[in-house]
PDB file of N, CA and C in Angstrom:
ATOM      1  N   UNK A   1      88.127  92.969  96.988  1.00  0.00           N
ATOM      2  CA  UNK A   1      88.758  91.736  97.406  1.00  0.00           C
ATOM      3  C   UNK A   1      87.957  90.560  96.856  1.00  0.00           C
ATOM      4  N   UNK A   2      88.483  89.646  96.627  1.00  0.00           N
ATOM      5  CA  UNK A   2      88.060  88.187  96.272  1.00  0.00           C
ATOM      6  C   UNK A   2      88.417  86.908  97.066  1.00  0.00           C
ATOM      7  N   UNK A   3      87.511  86.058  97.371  1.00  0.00           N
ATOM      8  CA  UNK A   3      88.068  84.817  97.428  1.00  0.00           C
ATOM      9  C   UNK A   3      88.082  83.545  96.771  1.00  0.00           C
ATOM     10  N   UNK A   4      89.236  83.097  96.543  1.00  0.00           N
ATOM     11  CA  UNK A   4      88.972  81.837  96.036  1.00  0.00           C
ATOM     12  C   UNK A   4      88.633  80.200  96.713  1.00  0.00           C
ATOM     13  N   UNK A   5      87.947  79.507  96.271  1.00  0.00           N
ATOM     14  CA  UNK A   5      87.185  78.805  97.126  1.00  0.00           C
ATOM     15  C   UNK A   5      86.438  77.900  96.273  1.00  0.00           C
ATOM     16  N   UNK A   6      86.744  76.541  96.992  1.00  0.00           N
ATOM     17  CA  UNK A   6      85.351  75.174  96.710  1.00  0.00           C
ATOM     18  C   UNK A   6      84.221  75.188  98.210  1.00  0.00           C
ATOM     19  N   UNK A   7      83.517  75.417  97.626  1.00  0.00           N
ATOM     20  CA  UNK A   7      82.205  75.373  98.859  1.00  0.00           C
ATOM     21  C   UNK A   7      82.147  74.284  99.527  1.00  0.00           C
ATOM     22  N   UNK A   8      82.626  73.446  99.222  1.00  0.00           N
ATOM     23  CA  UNK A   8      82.333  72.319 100.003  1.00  0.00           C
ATOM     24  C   UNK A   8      83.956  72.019 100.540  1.00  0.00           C
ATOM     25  N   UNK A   9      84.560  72.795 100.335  1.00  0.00           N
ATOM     26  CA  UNK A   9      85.937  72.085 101.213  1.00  0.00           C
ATOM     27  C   UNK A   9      85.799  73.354 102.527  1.00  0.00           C
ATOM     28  N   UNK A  10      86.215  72.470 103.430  1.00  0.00           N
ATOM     29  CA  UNK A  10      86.106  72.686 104.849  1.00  0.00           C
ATOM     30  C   UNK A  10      86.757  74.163 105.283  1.00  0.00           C
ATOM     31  N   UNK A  11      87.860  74.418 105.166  1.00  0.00           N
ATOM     32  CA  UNK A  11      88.730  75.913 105.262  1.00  0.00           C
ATOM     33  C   UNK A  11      88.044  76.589 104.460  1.00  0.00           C
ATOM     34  N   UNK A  12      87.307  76.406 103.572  1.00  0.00           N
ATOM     35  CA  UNK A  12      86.695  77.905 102.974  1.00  0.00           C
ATOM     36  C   UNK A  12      85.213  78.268 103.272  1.00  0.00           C
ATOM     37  N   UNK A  13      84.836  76.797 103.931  1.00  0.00           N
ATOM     38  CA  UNK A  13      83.348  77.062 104.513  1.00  0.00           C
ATOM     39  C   UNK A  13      83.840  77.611 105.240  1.00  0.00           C
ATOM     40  N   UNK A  14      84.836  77.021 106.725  1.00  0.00           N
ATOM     41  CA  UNK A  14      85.379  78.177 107.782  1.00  0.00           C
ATOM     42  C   UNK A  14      84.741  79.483 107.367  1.00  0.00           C
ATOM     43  N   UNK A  15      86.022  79.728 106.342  1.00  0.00           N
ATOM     44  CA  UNK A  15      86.317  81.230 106.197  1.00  0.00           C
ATOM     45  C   UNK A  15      84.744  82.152 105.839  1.00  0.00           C
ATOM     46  N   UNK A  16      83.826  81.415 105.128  1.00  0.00           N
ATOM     47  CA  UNK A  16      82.602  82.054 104.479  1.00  0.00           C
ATOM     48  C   UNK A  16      81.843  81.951 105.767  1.00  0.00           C
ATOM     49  N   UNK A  17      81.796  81.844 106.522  1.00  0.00           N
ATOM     50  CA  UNK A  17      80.811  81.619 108.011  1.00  0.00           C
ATOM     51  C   UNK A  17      81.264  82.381 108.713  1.00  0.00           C
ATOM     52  N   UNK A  18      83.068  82.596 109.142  1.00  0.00           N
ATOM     53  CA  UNK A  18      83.674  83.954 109.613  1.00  0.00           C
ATOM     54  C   UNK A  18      82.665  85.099 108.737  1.00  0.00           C
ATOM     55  N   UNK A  19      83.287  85.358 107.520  1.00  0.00           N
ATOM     56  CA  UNK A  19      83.049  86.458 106.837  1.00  0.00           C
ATOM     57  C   UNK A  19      81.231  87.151 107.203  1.00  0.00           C
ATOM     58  N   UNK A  20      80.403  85.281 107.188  1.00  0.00           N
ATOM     59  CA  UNK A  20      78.797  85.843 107.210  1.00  0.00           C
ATOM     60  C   UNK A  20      78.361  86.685 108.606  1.00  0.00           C
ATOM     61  N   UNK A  21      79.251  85.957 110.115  1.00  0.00           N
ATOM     62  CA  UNK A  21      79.149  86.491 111.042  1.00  0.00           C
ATOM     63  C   UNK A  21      79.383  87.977 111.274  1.00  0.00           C
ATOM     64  N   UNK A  22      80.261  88.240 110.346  1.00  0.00           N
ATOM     65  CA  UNK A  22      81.095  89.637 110.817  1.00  0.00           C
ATOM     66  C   UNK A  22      80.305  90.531 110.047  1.00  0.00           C
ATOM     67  N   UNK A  23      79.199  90.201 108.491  1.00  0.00           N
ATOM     68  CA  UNK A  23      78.360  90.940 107.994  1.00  0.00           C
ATOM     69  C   UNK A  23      79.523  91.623 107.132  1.00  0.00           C
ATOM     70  N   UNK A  24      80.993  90.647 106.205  1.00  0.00           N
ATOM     71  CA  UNK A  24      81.623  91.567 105.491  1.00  0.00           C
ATOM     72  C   UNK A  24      81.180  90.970 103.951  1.00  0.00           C
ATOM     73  N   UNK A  25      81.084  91.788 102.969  1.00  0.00           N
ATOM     74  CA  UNK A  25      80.562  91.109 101.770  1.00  0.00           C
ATOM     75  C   UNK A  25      81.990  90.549 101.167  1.00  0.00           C
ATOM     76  N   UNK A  26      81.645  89.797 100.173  1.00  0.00           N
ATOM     77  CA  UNK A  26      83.492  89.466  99.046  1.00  0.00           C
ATOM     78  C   UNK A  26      82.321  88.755  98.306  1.00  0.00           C
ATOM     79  N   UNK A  27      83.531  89.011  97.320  1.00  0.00           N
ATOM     80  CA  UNK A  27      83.434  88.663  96.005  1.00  0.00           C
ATOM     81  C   UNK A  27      83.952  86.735  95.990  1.00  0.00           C
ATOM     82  N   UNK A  28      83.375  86.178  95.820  1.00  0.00           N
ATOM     83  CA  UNK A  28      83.767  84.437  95.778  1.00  0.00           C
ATOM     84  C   UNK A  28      83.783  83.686  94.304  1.00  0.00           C
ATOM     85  N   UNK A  29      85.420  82.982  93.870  1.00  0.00           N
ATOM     86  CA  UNK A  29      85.598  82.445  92.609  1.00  0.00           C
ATOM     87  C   UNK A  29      85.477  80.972  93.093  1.00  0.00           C
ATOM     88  N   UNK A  30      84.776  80.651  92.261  1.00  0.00           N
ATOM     89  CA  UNK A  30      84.850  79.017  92.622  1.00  0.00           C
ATOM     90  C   UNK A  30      85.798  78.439  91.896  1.00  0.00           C
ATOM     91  N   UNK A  31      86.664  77.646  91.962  1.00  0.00           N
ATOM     92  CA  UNK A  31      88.193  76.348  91.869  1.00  0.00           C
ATOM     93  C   UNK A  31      87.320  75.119  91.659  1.00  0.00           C
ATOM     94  N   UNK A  32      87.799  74.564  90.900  1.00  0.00           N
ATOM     95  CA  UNK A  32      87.256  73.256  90.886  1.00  0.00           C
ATOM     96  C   UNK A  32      88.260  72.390  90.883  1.00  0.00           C
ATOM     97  N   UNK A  33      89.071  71.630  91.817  1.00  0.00           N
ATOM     98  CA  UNK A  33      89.495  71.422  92.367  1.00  0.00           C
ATOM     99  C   UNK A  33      89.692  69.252  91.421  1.00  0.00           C
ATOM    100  N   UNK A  34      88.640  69.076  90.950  1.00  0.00           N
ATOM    101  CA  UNK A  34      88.404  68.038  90.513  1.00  0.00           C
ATOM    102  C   UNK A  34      88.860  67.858  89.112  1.00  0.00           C
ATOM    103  N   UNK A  35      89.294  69.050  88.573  1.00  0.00           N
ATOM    104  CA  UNK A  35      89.236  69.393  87.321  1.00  0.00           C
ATOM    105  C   UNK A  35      90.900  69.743  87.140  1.00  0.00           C
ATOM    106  N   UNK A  36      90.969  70.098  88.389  1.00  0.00           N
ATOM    107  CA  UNK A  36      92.824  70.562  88.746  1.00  0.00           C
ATOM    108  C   UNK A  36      93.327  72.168  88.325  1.00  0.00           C
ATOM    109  N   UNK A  37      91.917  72.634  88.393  1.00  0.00           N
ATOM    110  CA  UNK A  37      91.848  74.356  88.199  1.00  0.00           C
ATOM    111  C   UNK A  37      93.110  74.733  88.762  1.00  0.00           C
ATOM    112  N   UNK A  38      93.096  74.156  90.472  1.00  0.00           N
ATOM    113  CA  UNK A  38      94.189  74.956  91.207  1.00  0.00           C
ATOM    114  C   UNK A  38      95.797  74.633  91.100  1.00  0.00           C
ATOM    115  N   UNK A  39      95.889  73.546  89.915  1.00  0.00           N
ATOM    116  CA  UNK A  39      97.147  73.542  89.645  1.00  0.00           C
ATOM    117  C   UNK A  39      97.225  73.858  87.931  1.00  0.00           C
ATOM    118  N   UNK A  40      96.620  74.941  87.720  1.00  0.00           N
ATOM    119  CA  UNK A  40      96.951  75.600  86.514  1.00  0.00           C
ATOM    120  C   UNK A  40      97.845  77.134  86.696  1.00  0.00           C
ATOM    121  N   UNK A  41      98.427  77.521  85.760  1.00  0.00           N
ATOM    122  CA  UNK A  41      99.684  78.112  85.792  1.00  0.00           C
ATOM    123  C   UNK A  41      98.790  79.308  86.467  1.00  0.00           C
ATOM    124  N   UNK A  42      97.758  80.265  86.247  1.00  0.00           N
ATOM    125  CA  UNK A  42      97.052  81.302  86.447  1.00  0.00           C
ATOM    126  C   UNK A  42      96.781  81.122  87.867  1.00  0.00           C
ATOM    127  N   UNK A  43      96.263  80.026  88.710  1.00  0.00           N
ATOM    128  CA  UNK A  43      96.213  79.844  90.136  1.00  0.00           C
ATOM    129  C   UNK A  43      97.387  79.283  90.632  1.00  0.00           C
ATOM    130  N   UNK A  44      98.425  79.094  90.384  1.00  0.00           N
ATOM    131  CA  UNK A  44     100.001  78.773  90.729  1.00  0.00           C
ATOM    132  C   UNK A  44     100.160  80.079  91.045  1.00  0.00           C
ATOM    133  N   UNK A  45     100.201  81.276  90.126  1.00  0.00           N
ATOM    134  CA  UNK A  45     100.537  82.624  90.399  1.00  0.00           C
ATOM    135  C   UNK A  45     100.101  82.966  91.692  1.00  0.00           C
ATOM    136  N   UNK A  46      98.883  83.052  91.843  1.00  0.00           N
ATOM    137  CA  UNK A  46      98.366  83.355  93.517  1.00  0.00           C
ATOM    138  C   UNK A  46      98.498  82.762  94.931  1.00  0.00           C
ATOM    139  N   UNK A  47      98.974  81.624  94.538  1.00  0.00           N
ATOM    140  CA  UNK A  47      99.333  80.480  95.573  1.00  0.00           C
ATOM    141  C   UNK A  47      99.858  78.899  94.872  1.00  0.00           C
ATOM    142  N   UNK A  48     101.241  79.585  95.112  1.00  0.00           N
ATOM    143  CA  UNK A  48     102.334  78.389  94.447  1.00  0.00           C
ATOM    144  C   UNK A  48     101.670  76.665  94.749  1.00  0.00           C
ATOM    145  N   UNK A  49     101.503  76.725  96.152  1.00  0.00           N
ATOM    146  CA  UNK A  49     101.342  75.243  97.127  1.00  0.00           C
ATOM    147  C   UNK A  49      99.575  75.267  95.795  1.00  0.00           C
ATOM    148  N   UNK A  50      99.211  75.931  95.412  1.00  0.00           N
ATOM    149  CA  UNK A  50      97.304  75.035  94.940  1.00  0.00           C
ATOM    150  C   UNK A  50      96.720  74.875  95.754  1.00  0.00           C
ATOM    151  N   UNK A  51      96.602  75.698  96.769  1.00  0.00           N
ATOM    152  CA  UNK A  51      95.544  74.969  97.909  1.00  0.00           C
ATOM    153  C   UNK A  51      94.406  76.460  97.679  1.00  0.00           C
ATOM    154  N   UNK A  52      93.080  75.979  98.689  1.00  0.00           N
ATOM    155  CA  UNK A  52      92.587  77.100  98.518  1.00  0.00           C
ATOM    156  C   UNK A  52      91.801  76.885 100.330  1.00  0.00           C
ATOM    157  N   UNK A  53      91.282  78.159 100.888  1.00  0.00           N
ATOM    158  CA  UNK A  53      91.270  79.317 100.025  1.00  0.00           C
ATOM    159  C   UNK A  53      92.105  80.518  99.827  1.00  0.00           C
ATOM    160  N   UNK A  54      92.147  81.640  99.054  1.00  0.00           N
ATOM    161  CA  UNK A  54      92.804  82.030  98.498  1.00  0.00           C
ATOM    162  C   UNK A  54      92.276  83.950  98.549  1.00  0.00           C
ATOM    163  N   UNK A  55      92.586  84.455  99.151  1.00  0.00           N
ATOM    164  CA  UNK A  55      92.143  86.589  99.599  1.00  0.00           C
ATOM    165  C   UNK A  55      93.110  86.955  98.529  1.00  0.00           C
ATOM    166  N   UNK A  56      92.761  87.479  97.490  1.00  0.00           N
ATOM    167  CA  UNK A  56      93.135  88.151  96.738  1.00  0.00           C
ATOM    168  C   UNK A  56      92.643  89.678  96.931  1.00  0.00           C
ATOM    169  N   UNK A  57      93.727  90.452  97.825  1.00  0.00           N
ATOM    170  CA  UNK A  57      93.399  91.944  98.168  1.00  0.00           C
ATOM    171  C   UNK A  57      93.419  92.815  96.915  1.00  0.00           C
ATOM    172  N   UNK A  58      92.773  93.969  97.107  1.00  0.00           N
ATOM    173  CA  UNK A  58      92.428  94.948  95.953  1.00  0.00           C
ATOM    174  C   UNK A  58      93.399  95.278  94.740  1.00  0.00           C
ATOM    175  N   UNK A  59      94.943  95.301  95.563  1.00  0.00           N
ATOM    176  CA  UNK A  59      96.164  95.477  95.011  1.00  0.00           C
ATOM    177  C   UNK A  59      96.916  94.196  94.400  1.00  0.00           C
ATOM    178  N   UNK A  60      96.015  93.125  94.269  1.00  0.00           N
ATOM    179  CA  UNK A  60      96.850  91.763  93.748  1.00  0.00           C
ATOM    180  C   UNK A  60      97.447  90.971  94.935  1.00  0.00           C
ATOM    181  N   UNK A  61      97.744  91.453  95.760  1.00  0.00           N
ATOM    182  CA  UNK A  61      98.661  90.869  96.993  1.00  0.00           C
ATOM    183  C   UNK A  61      97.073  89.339  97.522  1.00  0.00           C
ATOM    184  N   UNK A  62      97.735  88.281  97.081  1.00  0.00           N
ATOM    185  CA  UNK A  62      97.465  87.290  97.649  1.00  0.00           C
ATOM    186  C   UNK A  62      98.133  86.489  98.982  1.00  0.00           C
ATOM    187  N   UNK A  63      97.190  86.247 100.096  1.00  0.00           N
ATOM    188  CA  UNK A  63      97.086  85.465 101.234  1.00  0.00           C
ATOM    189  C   UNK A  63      96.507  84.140 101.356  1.00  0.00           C
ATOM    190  N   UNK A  64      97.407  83.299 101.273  1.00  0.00           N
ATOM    191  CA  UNK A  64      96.650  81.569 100.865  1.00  0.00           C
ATOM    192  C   UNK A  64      96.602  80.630 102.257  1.00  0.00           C
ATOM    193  N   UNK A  65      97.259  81.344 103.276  1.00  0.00           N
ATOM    194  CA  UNK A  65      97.054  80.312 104.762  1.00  0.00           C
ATOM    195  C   UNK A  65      95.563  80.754 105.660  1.00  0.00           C
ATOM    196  N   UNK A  66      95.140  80.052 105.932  1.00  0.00           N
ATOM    197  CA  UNK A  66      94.173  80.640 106.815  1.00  0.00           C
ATOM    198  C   UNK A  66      93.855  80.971 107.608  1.00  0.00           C
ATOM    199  N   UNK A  67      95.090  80.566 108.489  1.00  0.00           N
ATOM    200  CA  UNK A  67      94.917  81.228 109.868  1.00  0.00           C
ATOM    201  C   UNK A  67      95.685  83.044 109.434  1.00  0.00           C
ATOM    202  N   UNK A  68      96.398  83.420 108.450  1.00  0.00           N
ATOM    203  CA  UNK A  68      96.309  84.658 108.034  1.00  0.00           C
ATOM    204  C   UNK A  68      95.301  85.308 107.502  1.00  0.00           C
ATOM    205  N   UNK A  69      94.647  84.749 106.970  1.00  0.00           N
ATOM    206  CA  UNK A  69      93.395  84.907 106.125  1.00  0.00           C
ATOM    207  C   UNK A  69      92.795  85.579 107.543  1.00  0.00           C
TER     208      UNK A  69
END
């Protein structure tokens, strides 16, 4: 599994502080967000809306809300 993620935006710190508590490892892509990474056609595929962050499960199946996450 992977996540995609800017460290400094708030929902993916959430999510990386969940993950540190629970002692689960992942794999983390950083978005740069400033640059407009997340509205390029390759991160459109995983999450139409560009937002992050972004669980890309083993099988491709991407989850981009976070309270699913």
């Amino acid at each position: 599994m992977k996540i995609y993620e800017l460290k400094r935006a708030p929902n993916a710190r959430r999510f990386r502080i969940f993950l540190a508590e629970k002692g689960i490892e992942m794999t983390y892509q950083q978005v740069d967000l400033g640059t407009g990474e997340n509205l390029e056609l390759a991160f459109l595929v995983k999450n139409p809306a560009g937002r992050i962050p972004v669980l890309e499960l083993d099988d491709g199946t991407c989850l981009s809300e976070t309270m699913t996450i």
